[in-house]
Protein backbone atom coordinates (compact mmCIF):
# COMPACT_ATOMS: atom_id res chain seq x y z
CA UNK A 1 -5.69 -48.95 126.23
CA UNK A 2 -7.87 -51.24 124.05
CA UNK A 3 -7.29 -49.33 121.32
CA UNK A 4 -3.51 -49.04 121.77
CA UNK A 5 -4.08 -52.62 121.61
CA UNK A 6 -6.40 -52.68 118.54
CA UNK A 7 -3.39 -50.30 116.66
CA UNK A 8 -0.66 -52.05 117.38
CA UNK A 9 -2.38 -55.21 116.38
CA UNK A 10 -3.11 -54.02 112.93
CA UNK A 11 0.58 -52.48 112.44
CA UNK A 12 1.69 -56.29 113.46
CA UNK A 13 0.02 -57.95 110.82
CA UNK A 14 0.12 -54.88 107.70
CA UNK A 15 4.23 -55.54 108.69
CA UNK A 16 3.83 -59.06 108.52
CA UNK A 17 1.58 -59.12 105.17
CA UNK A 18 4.43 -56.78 103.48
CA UNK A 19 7.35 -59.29 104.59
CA UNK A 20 5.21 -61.87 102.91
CA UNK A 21 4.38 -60.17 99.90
CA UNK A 22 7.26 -61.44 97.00
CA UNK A 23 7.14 -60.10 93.30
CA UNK A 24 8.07 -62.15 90.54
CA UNK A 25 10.67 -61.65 87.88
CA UNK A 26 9.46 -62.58 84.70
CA UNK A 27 13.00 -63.59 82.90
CA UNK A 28 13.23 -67.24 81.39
CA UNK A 29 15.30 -69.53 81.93
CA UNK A 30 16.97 -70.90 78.86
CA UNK A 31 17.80 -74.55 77.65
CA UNK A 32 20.24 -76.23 80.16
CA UNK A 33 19.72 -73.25 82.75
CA UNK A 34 17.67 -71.63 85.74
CA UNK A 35 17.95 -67.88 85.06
CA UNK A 36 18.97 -66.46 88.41
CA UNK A 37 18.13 -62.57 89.22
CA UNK A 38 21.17 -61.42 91.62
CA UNK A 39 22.73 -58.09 92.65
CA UNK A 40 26.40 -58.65 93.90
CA UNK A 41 27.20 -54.87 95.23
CA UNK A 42 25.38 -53.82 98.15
CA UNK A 43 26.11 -52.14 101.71
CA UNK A 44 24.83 -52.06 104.71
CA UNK A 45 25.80 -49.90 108.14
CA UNK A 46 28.49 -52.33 108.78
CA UNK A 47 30.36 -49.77 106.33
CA UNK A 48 29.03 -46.97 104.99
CA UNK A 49 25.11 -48.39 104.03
CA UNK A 50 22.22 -47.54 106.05
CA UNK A 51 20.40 -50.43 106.82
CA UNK A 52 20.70 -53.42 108.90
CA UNK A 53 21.72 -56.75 106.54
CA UNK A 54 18.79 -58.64 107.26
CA UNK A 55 16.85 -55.47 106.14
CA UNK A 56 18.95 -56.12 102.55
CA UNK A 57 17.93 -60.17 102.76
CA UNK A 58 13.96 -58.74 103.04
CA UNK A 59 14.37 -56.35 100.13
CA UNK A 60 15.53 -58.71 97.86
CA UNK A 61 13.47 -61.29 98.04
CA UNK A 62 10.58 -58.87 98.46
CA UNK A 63 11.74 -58.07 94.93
CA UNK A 64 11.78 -61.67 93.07
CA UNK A 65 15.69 -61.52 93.49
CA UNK A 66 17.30 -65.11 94.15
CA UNK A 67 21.22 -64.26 95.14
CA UNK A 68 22.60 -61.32 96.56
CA UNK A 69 26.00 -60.17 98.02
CA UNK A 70 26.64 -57.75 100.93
CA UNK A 71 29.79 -56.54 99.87
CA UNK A 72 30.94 -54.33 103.07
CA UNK A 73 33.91 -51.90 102.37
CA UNK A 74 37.19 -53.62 104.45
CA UNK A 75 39.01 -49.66 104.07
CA UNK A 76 35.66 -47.35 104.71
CA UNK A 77 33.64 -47.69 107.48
CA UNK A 78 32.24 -44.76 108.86
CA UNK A 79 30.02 -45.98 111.46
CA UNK A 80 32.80 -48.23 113.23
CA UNK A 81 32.30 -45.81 116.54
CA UNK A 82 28.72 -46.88 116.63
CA UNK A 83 28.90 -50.28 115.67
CA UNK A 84 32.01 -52.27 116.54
CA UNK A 85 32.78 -56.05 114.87
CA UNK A 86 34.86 -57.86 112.35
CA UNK A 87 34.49 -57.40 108.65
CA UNK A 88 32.40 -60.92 108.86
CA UNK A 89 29.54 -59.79 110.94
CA UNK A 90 27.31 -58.65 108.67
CA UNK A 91 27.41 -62.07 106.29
CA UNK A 92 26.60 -63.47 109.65
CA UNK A 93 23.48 -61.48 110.59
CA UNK A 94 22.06 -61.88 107.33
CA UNK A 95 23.04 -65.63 106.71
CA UNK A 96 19.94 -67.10 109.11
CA UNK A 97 17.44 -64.65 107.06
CA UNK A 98 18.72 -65.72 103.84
CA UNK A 99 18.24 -69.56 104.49
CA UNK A 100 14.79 -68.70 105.63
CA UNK A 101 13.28 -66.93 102.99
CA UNK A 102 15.71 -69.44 100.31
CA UNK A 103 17.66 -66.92 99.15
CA UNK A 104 21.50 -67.61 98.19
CA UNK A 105 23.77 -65.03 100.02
CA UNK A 106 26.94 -64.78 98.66
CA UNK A 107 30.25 -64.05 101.52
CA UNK A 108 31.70 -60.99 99.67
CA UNK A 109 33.92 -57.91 100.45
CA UNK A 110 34.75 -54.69 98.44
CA UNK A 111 38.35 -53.80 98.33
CA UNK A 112 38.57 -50.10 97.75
CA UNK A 113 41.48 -48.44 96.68
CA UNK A 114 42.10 -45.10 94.59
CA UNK A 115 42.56 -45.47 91.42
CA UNK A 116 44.27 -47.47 89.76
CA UNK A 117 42.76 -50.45 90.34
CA UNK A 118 39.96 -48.90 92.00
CA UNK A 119 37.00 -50.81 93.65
CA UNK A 120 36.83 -54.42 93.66
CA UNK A 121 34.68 -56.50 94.84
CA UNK A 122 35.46 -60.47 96.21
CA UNK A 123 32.65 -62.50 95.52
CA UNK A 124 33.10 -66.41 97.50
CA UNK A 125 35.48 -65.34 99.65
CA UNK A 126 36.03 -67.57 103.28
CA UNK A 127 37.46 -64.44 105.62
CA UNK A 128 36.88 -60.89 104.93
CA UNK A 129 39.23 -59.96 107.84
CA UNK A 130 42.09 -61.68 106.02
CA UNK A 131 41.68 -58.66 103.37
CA UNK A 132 42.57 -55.52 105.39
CA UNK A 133 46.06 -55.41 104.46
CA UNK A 134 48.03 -52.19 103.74
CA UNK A 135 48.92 -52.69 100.21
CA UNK A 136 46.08 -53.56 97.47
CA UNK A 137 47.58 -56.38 95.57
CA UNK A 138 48.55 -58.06 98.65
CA UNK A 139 44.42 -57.79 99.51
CA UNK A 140 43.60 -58.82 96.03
CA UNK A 141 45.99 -61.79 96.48
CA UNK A 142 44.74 -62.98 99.58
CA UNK A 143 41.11 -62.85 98.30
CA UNK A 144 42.54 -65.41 95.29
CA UNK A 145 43.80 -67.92 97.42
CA UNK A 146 40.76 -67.39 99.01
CA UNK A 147 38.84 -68.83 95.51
CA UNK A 148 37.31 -65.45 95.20
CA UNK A 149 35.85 -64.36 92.07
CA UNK A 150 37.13 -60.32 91.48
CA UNK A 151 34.79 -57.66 89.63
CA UNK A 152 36.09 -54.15 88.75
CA UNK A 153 33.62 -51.93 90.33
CA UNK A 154 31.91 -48.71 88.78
CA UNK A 155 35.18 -48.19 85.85
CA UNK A 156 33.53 -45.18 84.99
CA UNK A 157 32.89 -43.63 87.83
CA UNK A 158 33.74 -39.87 88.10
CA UNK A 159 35.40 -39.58 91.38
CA UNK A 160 37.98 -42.17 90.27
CA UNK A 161 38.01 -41.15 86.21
CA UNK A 162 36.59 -37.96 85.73
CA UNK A 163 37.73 -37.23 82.44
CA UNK A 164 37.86 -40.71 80.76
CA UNK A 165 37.18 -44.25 81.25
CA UNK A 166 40.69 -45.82 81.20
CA UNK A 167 41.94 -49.41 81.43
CA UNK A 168 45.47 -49.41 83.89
CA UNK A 169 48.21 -51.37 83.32
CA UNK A 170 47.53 -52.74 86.75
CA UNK A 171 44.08 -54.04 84.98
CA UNK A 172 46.31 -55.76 82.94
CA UNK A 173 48.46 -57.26 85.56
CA UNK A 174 45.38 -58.40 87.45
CA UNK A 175 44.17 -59.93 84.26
CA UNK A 176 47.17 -62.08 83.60
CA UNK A 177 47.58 -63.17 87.41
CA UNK A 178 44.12 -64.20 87.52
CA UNK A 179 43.11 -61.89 90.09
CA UNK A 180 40.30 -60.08 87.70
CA UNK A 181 37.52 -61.78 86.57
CA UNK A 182 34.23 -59.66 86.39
CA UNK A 183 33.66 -56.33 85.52
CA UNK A 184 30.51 -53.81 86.05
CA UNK A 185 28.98 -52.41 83.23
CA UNK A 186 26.23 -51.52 84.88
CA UNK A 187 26.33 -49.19 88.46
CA UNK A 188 23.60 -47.77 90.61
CA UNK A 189 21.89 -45.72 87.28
CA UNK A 190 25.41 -45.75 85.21
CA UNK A 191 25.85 -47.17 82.43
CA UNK A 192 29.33 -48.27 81.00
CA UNK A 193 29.90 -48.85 77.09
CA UNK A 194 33.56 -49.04 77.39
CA UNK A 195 33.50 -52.15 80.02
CA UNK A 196 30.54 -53.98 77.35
CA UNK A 197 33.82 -53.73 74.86
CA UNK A 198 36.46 -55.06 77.94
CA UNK A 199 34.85 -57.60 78.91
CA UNK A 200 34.09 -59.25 75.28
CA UNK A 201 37.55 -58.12 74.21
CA UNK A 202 39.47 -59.62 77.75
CA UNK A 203 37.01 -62.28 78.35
CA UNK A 204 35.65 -60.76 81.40
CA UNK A 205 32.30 -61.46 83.23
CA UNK A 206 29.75 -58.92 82.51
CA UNK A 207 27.62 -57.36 85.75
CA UNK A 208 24.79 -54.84 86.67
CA UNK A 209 24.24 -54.25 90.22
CA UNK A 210 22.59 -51.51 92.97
CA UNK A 211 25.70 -50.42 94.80
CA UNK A 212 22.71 -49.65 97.24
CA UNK A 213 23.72 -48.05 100.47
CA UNK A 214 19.64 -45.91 101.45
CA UNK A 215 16.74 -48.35 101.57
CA UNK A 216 16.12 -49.48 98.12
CA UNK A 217 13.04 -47.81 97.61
CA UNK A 218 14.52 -44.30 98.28
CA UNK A 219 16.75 -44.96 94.75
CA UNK A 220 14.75 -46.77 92.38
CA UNK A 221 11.02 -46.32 92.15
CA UNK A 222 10.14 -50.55 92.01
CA UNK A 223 6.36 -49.91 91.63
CA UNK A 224 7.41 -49.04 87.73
CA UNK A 225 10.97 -50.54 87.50
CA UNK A 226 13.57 -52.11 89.15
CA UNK A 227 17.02 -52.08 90.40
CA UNK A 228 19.66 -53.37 88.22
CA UNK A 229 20.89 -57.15 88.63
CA UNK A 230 22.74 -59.70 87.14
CA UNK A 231 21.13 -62.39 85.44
CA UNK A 232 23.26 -65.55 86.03
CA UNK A 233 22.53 -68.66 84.12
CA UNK A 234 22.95 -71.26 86.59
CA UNK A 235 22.80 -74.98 86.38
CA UNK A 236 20.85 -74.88 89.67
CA UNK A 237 20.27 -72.56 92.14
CA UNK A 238 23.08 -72.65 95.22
CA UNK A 239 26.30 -70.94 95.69
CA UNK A 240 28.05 -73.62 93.87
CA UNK A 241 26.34 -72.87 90.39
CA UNK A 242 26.42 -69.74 90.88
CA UNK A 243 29.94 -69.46 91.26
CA UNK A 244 30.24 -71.69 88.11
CA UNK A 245 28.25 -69.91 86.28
CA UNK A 246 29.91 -66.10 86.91
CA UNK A 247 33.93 -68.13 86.06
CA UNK A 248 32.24 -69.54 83.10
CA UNK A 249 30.63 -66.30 81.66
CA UNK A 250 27.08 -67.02 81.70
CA UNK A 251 25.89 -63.82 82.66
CA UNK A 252 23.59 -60.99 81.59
CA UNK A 253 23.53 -57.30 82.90
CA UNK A 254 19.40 -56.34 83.09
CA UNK A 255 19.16 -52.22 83.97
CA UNK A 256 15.88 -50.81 82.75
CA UNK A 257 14.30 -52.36 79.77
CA UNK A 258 18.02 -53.21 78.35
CA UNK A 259 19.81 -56.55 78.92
CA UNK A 260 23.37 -57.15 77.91
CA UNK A 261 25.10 -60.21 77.42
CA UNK A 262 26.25 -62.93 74.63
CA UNK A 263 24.64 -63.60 72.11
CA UNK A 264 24.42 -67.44 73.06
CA UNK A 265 22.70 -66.56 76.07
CA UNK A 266 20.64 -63.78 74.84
CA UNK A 267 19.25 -65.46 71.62
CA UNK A 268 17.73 -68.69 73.53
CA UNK A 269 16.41 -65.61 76.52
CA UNK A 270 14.33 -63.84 73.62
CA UNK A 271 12.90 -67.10 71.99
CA UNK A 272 12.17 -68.87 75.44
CA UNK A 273 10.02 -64.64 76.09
CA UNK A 274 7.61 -65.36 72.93
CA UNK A 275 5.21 -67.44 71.87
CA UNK A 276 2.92 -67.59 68.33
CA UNK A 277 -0.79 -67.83 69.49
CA UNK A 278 -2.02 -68.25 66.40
CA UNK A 279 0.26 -71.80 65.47
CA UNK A 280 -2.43 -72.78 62.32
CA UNK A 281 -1.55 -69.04 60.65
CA UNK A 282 -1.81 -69.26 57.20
CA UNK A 283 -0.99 -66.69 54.18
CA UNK A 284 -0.66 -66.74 50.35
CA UNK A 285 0.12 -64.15 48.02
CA UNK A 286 -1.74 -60.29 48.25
CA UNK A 287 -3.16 -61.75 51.31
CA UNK A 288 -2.91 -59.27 54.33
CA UNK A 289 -3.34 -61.43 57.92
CA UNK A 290 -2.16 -60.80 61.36
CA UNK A 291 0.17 -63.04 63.71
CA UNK A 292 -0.44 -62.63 67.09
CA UNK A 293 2.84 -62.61 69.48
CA UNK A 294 2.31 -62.81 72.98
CA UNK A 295 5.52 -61.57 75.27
CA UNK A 296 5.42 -63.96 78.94
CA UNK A 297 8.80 -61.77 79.81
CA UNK A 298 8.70 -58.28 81.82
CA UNK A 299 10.94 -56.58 78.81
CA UNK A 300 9.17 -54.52 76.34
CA UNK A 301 11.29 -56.13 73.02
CA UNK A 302 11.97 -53.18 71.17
CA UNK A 303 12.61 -55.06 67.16
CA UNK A 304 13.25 -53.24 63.91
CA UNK A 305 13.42 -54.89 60.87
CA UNK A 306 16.92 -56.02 59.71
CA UNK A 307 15.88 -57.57 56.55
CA UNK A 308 13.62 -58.06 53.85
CA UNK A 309 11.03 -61.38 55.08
CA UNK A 310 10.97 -63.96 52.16
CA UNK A 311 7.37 -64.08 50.52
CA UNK A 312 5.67 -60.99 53.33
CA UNK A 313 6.23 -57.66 54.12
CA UNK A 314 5.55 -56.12 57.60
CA UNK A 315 5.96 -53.11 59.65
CA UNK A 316 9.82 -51.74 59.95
CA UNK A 317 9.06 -51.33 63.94
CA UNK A 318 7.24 -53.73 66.46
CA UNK A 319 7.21 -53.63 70.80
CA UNK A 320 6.82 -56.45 72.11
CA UNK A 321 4.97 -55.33 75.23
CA UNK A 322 5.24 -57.15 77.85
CA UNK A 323 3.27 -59.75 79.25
CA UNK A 324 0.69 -58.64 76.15
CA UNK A 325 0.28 -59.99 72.66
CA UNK A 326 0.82 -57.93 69.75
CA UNK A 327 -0.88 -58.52 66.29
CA UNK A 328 1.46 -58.16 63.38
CA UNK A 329 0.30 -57.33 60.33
CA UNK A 330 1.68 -59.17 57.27
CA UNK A 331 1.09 -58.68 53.53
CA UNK A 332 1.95 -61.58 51.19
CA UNK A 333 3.71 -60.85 47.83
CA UNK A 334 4.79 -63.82 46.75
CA UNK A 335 3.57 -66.77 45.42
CA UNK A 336 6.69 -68.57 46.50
CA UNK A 337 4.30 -68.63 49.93
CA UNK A 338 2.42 -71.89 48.31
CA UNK A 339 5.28 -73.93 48.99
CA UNK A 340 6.48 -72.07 52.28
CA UNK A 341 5.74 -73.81 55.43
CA UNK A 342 7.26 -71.75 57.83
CA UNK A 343 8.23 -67.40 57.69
CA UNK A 344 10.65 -66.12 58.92
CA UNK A 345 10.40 -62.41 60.46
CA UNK A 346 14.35 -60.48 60.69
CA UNK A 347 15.02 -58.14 63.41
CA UNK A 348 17.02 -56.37 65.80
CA UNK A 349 16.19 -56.10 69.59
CA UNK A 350 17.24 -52.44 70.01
CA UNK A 351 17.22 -53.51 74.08
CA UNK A 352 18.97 -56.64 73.54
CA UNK A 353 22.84 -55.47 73.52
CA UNK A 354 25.48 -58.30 71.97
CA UNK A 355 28.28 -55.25 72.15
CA UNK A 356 27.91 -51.52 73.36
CA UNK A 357 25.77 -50.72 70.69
CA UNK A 358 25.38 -53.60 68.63
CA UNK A 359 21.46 -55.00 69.22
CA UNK A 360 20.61 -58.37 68.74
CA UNK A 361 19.58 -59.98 65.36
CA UNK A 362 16.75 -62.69 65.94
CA UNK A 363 13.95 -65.03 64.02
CA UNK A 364 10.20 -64.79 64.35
CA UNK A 365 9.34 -67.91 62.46
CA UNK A 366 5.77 -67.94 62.23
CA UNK A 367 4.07 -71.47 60.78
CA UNK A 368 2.60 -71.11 57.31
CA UNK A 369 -0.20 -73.75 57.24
């Protein structure tokens, strides 16, 4: 019996010690903003998840996450024999666990329809139930004179376009009714070039998020990674400003080692990652000397050179490893580099994504003493 006692004692605290245990997310914040690490698509057994919600509250802020959604399906919910309750209860259970831990929980909902429109999801909405309704646009317009914000879920997703990712007329209509306002570029481990173009070209809010339904750790392997989230540049960090933020645009999709977003947001992101640790550097002509860049972010910057460097050459291709400093090597070949105070170092982020394909053109300016 003692040591029944003795096991179950340890198992109490090793659970307790992992429920303490947070990671951080090393992402800036830019000038004027908190950057916020969110994933607004997730499911629990209220539909068709597997976990209890307060089990998705622990997992995220386990994971350095500081806003989530639990979007339940209102059409598709294959455990309803087991568990019984209103398309509200699972915002409830996880509400109280949220506030504890200080993590913002969004009330959401997926609508999910065939395609066209597909899935959407209803981000600040005040009643799921209100949203079970037979025809889709009459749930889509309920959940906008609910104030909800609307995402287009997974557009590329092969069960719903299995040939090609299209944009619908009803896109369209949703567009000009103001009943679409996000879109997902980013799903589960998908990735969506077609919806990067969409939402620059329509003026749409760009997302990445987990669609998780299994415990997280059974789909991405977080001791080398991590799931996919939205970074949302937030004035503060509450439902409010977040719900600002996502109608004014000020987002990022984060998947990998790749983050997509504006280049307003994006530019300030990369500069706030870096700093010179060398600031009293100093080079003059046929002089070869090394900067040393150190990276506080958890993105290995991937640059190439996009131009020629007035007054020093360098290598075409530098990582940026993360949370490490690099040396770069520069030669001087100029003796322009006299009167120089300052060098400046052109390149591309190959992981920094302004468009589909289109990386990121940046500044190293390194002090020339």
């Amino acid at each position: 019996m003692k040591r029944i006692r003795l096991i179950l004692l340890f198992l109490i605290i090793s659970i307790c010690s992992w429920a303490q245990s947070r990671n951080e997310i090393n992402i800036p914040d830019i000038p004027g903003y908190l950057t916020l690490k969110c994933d607004f698509h997730m499911h629990t057994v209220f539909s068709d998840g597997s976990v209890w919600p307060t089990i998705r509250v622990t997992e995220a802020w386990q994971e350095g996450l500081d806003a989530i959604a639990i979007t339940e399906h209102i059409e598709y919910r294959p455990h309803s024999q087991d568990i019984q309750s209103d398309h509200n209860r699972s915002y409830e259970i996880a509400k109280p666990a949220a506030d504890r831990v200080g993590l913002v929980l969004v009330r959401a909902a997926e609508i999910t329809r065939s395609m066209p429109p597909g899935h959407l999801n209803a981000l600040f909405i005040k009643n799921a139930n209100l949203l079970e309704r037979e025809e889709a646009m009459e749930a889509i317009r309920e959940a906008k004179e609910q104030g909800a914000f609307l995402i287009w879920n997974h557009p590329g997703w092969k069960a719903q376009q299995p040939d090609e990712t299209k944009w619908f007329d009803v896109h369209s209509q949703l567009l000009a009714n103001g009943m679409l306002h996000g879109i997902e570029v980013y799903n589960m481990k998908e990735y969506y070039p077609e919806a990067v173009g969409w939402a620059k070209e329509k003026k749409l809010t760009m997302f990445a998020n987990s669609d998780i339904h299994a415990p997280i750790g059974m789909k991405f392997d977080l001791e080398k990674s991590h799931r996919p989230m939205t970074l949302v540049f937030a004035k503060e960090k509450s439902t409010s400003a977040i719900r600002e933020a996502l109608f004014s645009r000020r987002t990022a999709a984060y998947f990998g080692d790749t983050i997509v977003g504006a280049k307003e947001y994006l530019a300030p992101l990369f500069n706030a990652s870096l700093e010179i640790q060398n600031p009293n550097f100093s080079i003059r002509n046929k002089q070869v000397k090394n900067i040393q860049v150190h990276n506080y972010s958890d993105v290995d910057f991937v640059l190439t050179t996009s131009r020629p460097s007035v007054g020093v050459e360098s290598k075409d291709k530098v990582v940026l490893k993360a949370h490490r400093t690099v040396s770069i090597e520069l030669r001087g070949n100029s003796e322009e580099l006299r009167k120089m105070r300052q060098i400046k170092l052109h390149y591309k982020v190959n992981n920094l994504l302004v468009g589909d394909d289109t990386p990121l053109d940046v500044e190293i300016v390194v002090p020339n003493r």
